[in-house]
Protein backbone atom coordinates (compact mmCIF):
# COMPACT_ATOMS: atom_id res chain seq x y z
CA UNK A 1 -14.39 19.99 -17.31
CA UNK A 2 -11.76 20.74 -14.91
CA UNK A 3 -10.17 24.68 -15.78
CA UNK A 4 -6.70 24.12 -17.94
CA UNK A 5 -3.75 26.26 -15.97
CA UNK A 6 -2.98 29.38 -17.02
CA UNK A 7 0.16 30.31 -19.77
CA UNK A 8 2.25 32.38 -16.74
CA UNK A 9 5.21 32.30 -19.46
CA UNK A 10 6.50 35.69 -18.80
CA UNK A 11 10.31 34.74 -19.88
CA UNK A 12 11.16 37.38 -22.45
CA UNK A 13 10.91 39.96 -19.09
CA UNK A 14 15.41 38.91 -18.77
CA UNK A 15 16.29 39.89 -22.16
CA UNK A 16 14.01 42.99 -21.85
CA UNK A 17 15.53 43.85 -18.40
CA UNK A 18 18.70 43.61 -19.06
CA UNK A 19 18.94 45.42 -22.47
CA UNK A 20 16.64 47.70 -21.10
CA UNK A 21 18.52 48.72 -17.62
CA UNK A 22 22.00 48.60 -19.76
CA UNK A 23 20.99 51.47 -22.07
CA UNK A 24 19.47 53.32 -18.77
CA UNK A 25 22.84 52.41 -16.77
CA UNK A 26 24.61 54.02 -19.39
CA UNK A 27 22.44 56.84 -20.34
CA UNK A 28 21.40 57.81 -16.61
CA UNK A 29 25.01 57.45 -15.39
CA UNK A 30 26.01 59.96 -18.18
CA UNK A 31 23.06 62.47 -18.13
CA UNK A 32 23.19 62.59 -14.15
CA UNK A 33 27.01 63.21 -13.62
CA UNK A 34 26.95 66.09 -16.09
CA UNK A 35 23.75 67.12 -14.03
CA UNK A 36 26.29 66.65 -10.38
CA UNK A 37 28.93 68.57 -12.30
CA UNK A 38 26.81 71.33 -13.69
CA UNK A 39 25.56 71.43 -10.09
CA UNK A 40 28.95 71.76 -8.02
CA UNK A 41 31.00 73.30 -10.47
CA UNK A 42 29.04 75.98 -12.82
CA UNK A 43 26.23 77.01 -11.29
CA UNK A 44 26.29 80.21 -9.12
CA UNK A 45 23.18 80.74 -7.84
CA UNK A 46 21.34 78.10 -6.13
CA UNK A 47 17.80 78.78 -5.71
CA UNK A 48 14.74 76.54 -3.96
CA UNK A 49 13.91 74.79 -7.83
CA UNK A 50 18.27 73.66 -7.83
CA UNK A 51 17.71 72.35 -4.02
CA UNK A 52 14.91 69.89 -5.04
CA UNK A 53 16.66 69.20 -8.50
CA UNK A 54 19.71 68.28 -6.37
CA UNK A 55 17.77 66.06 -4.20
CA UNK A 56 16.10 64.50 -7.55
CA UNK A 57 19.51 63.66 -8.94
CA UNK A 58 20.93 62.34 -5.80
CA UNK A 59 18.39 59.57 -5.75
CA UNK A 60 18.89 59.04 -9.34
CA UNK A 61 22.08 58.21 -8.64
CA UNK A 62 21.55 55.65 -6.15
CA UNK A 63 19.20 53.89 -8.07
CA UNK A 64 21.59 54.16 -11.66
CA UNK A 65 24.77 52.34 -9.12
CA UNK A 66 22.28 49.42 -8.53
CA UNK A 67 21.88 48.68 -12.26
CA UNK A 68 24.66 46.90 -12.96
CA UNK A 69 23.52 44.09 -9.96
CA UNK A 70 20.15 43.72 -11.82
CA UNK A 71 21.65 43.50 -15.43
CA UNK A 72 23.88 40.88 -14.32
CA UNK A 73 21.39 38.87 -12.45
CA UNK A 74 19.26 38.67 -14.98
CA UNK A 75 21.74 37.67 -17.43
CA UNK A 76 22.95 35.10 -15.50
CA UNK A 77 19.57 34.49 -14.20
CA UNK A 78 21.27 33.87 -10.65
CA UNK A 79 21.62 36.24 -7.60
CA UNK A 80 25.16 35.84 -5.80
CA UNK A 81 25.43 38.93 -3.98
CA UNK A 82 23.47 38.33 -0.87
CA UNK A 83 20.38 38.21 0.74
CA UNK A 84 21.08 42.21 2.17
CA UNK A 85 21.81 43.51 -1.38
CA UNK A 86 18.51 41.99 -3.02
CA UNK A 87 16.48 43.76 -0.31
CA UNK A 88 18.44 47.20 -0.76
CA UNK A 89 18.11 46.77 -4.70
CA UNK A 90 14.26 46.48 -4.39
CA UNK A 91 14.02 49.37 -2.21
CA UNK A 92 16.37 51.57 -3.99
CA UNK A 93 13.84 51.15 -6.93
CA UNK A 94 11.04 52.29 -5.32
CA UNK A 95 12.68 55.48 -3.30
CA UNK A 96 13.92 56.62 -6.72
CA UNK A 97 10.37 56.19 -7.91
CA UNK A 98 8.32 57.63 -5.48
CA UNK A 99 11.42 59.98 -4.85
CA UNK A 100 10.89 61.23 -8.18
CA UNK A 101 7.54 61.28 -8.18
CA UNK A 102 7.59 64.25 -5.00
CA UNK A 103 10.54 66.26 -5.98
CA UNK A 104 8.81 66.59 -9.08
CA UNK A 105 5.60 67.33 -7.22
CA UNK A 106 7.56 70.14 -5.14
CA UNK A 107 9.23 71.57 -8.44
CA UNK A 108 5.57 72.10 -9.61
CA UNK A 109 4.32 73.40 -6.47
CA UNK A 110 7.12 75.51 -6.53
CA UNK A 111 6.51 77.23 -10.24
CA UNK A 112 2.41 77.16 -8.86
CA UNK A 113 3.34 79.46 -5.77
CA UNK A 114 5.72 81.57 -8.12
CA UNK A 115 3.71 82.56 -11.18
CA UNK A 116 0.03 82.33 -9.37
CA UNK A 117 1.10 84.24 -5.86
CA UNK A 118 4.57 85.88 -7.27
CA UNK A 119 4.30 88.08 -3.91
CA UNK A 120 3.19 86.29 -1.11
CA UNK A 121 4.88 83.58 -1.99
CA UNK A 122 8.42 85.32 -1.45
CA UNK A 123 7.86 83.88 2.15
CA UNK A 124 7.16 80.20 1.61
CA UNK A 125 9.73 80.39 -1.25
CA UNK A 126 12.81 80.15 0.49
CA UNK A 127 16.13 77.93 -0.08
CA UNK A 128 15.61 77.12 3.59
CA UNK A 129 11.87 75.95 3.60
CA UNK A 130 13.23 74.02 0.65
CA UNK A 131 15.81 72.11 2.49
CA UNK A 132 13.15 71.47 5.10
CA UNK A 133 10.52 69.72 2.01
CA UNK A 134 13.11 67.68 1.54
CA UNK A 135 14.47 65.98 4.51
CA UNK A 136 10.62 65.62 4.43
CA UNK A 137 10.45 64.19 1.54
CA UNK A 138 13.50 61.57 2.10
CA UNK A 139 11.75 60.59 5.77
CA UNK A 140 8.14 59.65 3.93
CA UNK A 141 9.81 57.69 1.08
CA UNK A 142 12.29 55.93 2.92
CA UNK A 143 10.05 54.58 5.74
CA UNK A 144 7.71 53.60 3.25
CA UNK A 145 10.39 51.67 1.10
CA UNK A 146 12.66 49.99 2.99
CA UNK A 147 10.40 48.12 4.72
CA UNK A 148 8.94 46.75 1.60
CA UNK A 149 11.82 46.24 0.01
CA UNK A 150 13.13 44.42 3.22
CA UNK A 151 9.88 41.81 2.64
CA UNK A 152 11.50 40.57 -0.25
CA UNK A 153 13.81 37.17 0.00
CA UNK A 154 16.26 35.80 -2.06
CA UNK A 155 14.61 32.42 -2.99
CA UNK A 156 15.68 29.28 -4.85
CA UNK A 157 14.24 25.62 -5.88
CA UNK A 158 13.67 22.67 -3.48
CA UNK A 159 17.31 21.60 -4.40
CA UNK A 160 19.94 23.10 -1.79
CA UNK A 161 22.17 23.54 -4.47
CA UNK A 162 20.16 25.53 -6.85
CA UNK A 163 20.45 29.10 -8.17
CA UNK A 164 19.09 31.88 -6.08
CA UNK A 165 16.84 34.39 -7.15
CA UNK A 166 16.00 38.05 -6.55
CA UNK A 167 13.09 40.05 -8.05
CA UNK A 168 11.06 36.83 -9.29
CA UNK A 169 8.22 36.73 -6.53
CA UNK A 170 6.75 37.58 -3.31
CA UNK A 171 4.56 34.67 -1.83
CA UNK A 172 0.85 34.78 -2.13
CA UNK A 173 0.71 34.99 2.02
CA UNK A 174 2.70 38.30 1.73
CA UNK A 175 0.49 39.72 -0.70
CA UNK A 176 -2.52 39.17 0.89
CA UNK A 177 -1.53 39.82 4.47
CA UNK A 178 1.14 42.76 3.56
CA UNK A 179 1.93 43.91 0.26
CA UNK A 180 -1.71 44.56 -1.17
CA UNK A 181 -2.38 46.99 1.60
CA UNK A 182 1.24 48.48 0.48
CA UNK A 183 0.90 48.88 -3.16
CA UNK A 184 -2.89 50.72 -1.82
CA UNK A 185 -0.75 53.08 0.27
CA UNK A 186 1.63 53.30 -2.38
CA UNK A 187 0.29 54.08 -4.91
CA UNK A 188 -2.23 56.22 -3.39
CA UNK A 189 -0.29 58.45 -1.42
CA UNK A 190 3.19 58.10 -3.72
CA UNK A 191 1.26 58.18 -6.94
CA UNK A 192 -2.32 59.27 -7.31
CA UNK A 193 -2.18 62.39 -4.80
CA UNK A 194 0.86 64.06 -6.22
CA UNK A 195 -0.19 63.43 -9.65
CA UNK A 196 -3.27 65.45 -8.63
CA UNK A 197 -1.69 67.87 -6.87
CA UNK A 198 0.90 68.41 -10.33
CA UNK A 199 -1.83 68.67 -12.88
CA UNK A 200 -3.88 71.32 -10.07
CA UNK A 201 -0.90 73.44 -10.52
CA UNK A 202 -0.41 72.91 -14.30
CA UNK A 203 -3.47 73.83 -14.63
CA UNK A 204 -3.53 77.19 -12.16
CA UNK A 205 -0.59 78.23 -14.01
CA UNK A 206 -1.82 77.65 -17.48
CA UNK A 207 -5.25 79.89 -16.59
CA UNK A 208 -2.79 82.63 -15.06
CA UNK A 209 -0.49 83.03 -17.92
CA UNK A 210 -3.94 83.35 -20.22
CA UNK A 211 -4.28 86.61 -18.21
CA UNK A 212 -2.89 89.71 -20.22
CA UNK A 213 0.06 90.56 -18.17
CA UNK A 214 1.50 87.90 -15.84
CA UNK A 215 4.38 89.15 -13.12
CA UNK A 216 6.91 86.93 -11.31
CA UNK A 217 9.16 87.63 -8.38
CA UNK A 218 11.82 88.56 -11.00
CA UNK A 219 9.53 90.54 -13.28
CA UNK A 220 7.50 89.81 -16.20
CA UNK A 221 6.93 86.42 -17.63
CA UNK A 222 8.42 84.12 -20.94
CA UNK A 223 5.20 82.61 -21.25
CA UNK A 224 5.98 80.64 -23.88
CA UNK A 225 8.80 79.07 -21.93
CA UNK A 226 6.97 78.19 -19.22
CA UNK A 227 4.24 76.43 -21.00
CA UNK A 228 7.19 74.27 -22.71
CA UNK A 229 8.00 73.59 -18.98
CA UNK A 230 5.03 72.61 -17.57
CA UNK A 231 4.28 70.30 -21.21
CA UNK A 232 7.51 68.38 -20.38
CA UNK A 233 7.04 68.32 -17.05
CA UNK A 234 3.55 66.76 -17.14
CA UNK A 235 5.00 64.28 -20.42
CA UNK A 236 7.38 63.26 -18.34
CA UNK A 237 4.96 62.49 -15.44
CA UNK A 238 2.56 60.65 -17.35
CA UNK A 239 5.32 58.44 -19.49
CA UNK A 240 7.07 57.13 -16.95
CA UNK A 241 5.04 56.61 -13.76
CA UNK A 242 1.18 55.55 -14.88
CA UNK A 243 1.63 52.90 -17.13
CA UNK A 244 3.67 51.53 -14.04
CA UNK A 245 1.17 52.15 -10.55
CA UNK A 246 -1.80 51.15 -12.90
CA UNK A 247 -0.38 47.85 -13.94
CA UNK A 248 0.70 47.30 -10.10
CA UNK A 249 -2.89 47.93 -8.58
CA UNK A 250 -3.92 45.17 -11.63
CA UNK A 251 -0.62 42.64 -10.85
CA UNK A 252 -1.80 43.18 -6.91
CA UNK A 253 -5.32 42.24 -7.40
CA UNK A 254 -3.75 39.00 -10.05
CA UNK A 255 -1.95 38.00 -7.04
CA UNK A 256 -3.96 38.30 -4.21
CA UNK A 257 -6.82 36.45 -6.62
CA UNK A 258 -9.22 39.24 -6.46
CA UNK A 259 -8.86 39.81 -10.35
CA UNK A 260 -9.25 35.96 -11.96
CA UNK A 261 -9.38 34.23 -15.42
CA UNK A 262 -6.45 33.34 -18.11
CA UNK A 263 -6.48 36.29 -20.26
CA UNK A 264 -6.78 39.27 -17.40
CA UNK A 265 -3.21 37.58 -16.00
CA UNK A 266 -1.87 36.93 -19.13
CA UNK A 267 -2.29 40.70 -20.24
CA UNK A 268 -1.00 42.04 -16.38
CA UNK A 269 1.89 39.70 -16.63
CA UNK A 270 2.68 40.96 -19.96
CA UNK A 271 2.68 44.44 -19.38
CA UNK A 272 4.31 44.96 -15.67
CA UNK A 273 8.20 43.96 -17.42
CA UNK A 274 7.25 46.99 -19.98
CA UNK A 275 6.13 49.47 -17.42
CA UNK A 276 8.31 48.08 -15.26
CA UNK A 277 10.75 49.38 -17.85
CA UNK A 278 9.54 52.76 -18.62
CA UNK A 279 9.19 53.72 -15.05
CA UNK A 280 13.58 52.72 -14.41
CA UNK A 281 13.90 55.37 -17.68
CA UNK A 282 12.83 58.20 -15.14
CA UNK A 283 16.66 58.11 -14.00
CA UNK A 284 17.35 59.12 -18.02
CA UNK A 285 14.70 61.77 -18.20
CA UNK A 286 15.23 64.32 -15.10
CA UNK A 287 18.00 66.16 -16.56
CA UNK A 288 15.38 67.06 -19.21
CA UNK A 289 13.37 68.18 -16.31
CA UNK A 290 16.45 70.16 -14.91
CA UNK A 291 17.38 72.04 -18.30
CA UNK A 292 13.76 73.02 -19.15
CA UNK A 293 12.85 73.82 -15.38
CA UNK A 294 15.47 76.12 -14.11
CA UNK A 295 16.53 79.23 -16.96
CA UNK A 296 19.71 79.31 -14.45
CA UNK A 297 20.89 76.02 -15.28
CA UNK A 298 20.33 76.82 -19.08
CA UNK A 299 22.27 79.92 -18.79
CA UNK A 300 25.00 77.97 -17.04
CA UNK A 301 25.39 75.48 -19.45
CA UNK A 302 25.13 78.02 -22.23
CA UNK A 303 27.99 80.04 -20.73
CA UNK A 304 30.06 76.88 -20.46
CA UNK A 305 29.34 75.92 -24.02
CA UNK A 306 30.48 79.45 -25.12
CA UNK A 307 33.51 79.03 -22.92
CA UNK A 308 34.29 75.75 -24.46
CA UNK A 309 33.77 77.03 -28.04
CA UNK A 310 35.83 80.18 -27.26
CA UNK A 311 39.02 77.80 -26.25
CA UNK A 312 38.25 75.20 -29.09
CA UNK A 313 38.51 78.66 -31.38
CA UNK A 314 41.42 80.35 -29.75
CA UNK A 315 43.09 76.43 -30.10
CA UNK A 316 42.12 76.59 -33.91
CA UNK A 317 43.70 79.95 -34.56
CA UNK A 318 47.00 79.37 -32.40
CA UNK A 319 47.22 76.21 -34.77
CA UNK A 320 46.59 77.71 -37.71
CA UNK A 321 49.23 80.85 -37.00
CA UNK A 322 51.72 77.66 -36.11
CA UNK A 323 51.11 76.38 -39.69
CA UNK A 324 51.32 80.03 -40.86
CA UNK A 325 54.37 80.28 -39.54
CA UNK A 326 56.02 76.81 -40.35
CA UNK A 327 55.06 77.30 -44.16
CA UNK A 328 56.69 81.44 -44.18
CA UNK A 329 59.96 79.55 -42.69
CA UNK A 330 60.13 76.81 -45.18
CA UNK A 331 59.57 78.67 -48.31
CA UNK A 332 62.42 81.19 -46.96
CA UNK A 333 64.51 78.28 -46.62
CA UNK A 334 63.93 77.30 -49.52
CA UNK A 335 64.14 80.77 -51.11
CA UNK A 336 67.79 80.69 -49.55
CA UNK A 337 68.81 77.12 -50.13
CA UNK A 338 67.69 77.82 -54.43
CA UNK A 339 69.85 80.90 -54.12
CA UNK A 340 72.37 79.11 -52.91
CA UNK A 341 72.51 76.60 -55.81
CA UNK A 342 72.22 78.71 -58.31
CA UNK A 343 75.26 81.21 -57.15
């Protein structure tokens, strides 16, 4: 009996994507202004933890702006902005991802050095070296990424005049020649490595803050707040970026025909749109990362919220001494205008 053709229906992916990178458009947009104004305009002292989170929110950024290309596209289900743009789009994806992924890695390498070696790590721990992890950081991603977002092409039906499309598909002689060795590299070296590396240093910390007293550069340690830091940290980690490299090492092998049969490619084509998904809400979830890493930021914003709740007060009694005042004036006109009648 010859084998029936798989059910590749994976259509529901355009509604998903596109509600799905609206509400992260917005949300991301939102949460990483505040996190570019917080940065530039209240915060006084910049330390080497703001330098990476600075870097982390720049290539949020980038990757938020492209949103509004993808949500249209796949609404209309047609790419009109050029073969260039698809290719940046793609690539902009995966620097924000693997971006992420090692700023995140140097934030908790960062905490590591400063609550395990609070002393000789006063060398090491400098804004400068800082700025130097991540130019790093930017080189490795970027010459990783834009070549494999420059693989991609903008492709369309036999019929000239048919819609073009972005996104949909690499051809099965790019992923067995190029991409599979790719995602490997990927997701080995932009993945699996600094995933290691962050629970190593969760995990360092965690036994030195079981010790009885635990000192930092700037004295003794909030334990409690750092093991919030470290569980959202590592949450954060975990939620958005597994589901996502697993299901791509599984969607390389569907493609390349290493990993066969109906069901296996049904379930890999099902899942990559959903952790395809959760690993764009990364752009949404940093700012967490930023308020529950760095007790200067939270002191910033608290002093600006007292600020702003000191004005909204002062506002509140200048209006009610206004209404004070109107209502003394017009019952002493009135006083006057009854003792006028009545003469």
């Amino acid at each position: 009996m010859a084998n029936l053709p798989c059910n590749q229906s994976d259509s529901f992916k355009h509604t998903l994507y596109s509600t799905s990178f609206s509400l992260v458009f917005f949300v991301g947009l939102l949460f990483n202004i505040v996190a570019i104004y917080i940065f530039a305009c209240t915060l006084k002292l910049r330390n080497e933890t703001t330098t990476y989170m600075m870097n982390l929110v720049c290539s949020d950024l980038l990757f938020v702006l492209t949103l509004p290309f993808r949500i249209y596209y796949f609404v209309k289900r047609e790419w009109l902005f050029g073969d260039i743009a698809c290719k940046l789009s793609v690539s902009l994806f995966y620097t924000n991802m693997y971006g992420s992924i090692f700023f995140l890695t140097c934030i908790s390498v960062d905490r590591f050095l400063a609550i395990v070696y609070p002393f000789r790590s006063q060398i090491i721990r400098t804004k400068r070296n800082a700025k130097v992890a991540c130019c790093a950081v930017w080189v490795v991603v970027l010459s990783g990424t834009l070549p494999t977002g420059f693989l991609m092409e903008t492709s369309s039906e036999s019929n000239k005049n048919s819609s073009k499309y972005c996104f949909e598909q690499y051809s099965r002689e790019q992923w067995k020649d190029e991409l599979s060795k790719v995602v490997i590299f990927m997701v080995t070296v932009g993945f699996l490595l600094p995933f290691m590396l962050n629970v190593y240093c969760a995990v360092r910390v965690l036994l030195t803050l079981r010790k009885p007293q635990t000192l930092s550069r700037g004295g003794a340690l909030n334990k409690t707040k750092v093991l919030r830091m470290i569980l959202v940290h590592l949450f954060i980690f975990c939620f958005c970026f597994i589901p996502y490299n697993v299901n791509l090492v599984f969607y390389s092998l569907m493609r390349t025909k290493a990993l066969k049969g109906c069901y296996a490619e049904t379930v890999v084509r099902a899942i990559y749109p959903v952790a395809f998904c959760i690993a764009v809400t990364n752009c949404c979830f940093d700012p967490v990362i930023y308020y529950f890493t760095s007790e200067t930021i939270q002191n910033s914003i608290k002093r600006k919220s007292v600020a702003v709740r000191d004005k909204v007060s002062q506002a509140l009694v200048m209006d009610n001494d206004s209404g004070t005042l109107t209502r003394n004036f017009g019952t002493l006109r009135n006083k006057l205008f009854n003792n006028e009648s009545s003469v």
